[in-house]
Protein backbone atom coordinates (compact mmCIF):
# COMPACT_ATOMS: atom_id res chain seq x y z
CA UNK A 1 23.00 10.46 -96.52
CA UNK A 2 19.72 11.89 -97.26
CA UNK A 3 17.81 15.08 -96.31
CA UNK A 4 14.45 16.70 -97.46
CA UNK A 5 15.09 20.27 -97.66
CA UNK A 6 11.71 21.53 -98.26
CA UNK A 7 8.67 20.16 -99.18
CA UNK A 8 5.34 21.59 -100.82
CA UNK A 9 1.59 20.51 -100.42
CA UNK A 10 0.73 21.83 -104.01
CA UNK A 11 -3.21 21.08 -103.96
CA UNK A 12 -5.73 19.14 -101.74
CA UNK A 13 -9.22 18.71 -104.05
CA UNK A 14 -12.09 16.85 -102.48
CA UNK A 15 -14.48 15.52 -105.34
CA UNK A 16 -17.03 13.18 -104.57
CA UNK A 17 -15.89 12.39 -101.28
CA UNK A 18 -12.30 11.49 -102.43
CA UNK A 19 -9.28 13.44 -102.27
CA UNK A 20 -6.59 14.11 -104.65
CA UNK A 21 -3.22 15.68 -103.79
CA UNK A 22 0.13 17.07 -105.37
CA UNK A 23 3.23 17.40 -103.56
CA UNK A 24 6.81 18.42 -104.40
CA UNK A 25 9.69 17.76 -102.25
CA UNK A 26 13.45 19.09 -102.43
CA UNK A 27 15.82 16.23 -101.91
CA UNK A 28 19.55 16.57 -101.07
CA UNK A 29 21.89 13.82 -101.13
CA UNK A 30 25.43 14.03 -99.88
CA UNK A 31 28.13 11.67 -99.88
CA UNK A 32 30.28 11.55 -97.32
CA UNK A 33 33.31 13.59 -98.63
CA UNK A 34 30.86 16.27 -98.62
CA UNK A 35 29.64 16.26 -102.71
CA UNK A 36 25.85 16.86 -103.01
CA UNK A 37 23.08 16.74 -105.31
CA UNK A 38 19.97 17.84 -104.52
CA UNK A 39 16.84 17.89 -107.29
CA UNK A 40 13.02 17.92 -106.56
CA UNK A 41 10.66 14.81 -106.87
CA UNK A 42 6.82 14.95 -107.27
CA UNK A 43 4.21 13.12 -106.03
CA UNK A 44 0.17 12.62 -106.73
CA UNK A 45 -1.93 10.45 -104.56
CA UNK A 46 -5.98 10.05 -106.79
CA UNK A 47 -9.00 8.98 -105.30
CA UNK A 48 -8.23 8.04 -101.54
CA UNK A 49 -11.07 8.33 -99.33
CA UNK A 50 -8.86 9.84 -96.47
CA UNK A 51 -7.19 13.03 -96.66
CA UNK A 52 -4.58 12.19 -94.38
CA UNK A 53 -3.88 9.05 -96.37
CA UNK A 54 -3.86 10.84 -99.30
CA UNK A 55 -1.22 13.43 -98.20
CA UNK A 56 1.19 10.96 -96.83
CA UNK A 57 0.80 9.01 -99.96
CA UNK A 58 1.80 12.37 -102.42
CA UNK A 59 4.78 13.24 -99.65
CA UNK A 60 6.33 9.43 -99.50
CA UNK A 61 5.84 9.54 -103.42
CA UNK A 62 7.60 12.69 -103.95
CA UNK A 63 10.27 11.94 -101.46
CA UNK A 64 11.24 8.94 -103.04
CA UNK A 65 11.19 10.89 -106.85
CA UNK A 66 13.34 13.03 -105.75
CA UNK A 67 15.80 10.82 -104.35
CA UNK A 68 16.10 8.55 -107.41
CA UNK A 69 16.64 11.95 -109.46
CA UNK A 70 19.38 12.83 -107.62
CA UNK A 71 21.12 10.17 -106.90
CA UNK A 72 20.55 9.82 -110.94
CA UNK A 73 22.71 13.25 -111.21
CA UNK A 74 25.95 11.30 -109.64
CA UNK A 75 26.05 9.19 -112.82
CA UNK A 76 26.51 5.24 -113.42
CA UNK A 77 28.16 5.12 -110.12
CA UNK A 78 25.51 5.85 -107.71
CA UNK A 79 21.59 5.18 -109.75
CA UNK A 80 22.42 6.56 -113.09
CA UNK A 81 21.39 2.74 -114.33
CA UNK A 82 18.36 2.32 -111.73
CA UNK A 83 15.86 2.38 -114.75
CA UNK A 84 18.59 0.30 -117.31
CA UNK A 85 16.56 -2.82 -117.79
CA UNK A 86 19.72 -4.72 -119.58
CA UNK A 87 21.81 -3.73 -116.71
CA UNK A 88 19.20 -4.73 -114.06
CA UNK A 89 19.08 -8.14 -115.58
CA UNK A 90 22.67 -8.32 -115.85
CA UNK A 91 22.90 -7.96 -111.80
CA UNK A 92 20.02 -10.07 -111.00
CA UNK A 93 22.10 -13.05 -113.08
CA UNK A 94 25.03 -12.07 -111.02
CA UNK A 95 23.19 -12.62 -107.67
CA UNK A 96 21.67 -15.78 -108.52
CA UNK A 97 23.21 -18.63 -106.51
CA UNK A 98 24.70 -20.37 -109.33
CA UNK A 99 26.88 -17.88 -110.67
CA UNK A 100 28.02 -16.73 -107.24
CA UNK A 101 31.62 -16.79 -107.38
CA UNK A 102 34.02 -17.64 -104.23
CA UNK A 103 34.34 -14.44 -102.20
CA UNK A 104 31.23 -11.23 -102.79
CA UNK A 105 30.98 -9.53 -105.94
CA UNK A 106 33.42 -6.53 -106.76
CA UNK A 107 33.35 -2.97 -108.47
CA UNK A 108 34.55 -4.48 -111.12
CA UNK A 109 32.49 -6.75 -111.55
CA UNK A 110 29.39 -3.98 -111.90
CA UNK A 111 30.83 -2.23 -114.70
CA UNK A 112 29.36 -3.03 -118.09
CA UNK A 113 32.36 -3.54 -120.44
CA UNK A 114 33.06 -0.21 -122.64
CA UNK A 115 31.47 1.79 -119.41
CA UNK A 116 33.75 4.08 -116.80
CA UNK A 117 32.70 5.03 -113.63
């Protein structure tokens, strides 16, 4: 699971009738035999007309950074290759209908070859 543990409205500017925000947001994720990581995640919304808009925009953004970081601090196993393009690729080819095998895909079957978990 997932918690925000604190989150920070950074700056609200209002230029020309458009708003620009900054937000950072602390982001804990546990597993469930009670490991965590928790890191912080940033986000910017530019040029909205509505402040409201514009602060939900920076939080959601900033949320979501953060939880990609630290899910990235768990390694291979859990988002360490979420920005791996070759890996990405290699489990979209997987998925496709045609190389489905009988029965769902294992573990094993997600490890590159070379790679540990």
């Amino acid at each position: 699971s997932h918690s925000v543990t604190h989150q920070n409205i950074d700056f609200v500017d209002c230029q020309g009738g458009k708003y620009y925000v900054g937000v950072s947001a602390f982001v804990r994720v546990q597993l469930k035999d009670g490991v965590y990581h928790e890191d912080v995640g940033y986000g910017v919304a530019e040029g909205l007309r509505s402040k409201a808009l514009s602060i939900e925009k920076a939080r959601k953004e900033a949320v979501t950074d953060g939880l990609k970081r630290a899910l990235k601090s768990f390694g291979n196993s859990l988002g360490n290759c979420i920005s791996n393009k070759d890996y990405l690729r290699f489990i979209q080819k997987l998925l496709k209908p045609s190389n489905q095998q009988s029965g769902p895909i294992s573990e094993e079957d997600l490890r590159r070859p070379g790679q540990f978990i």
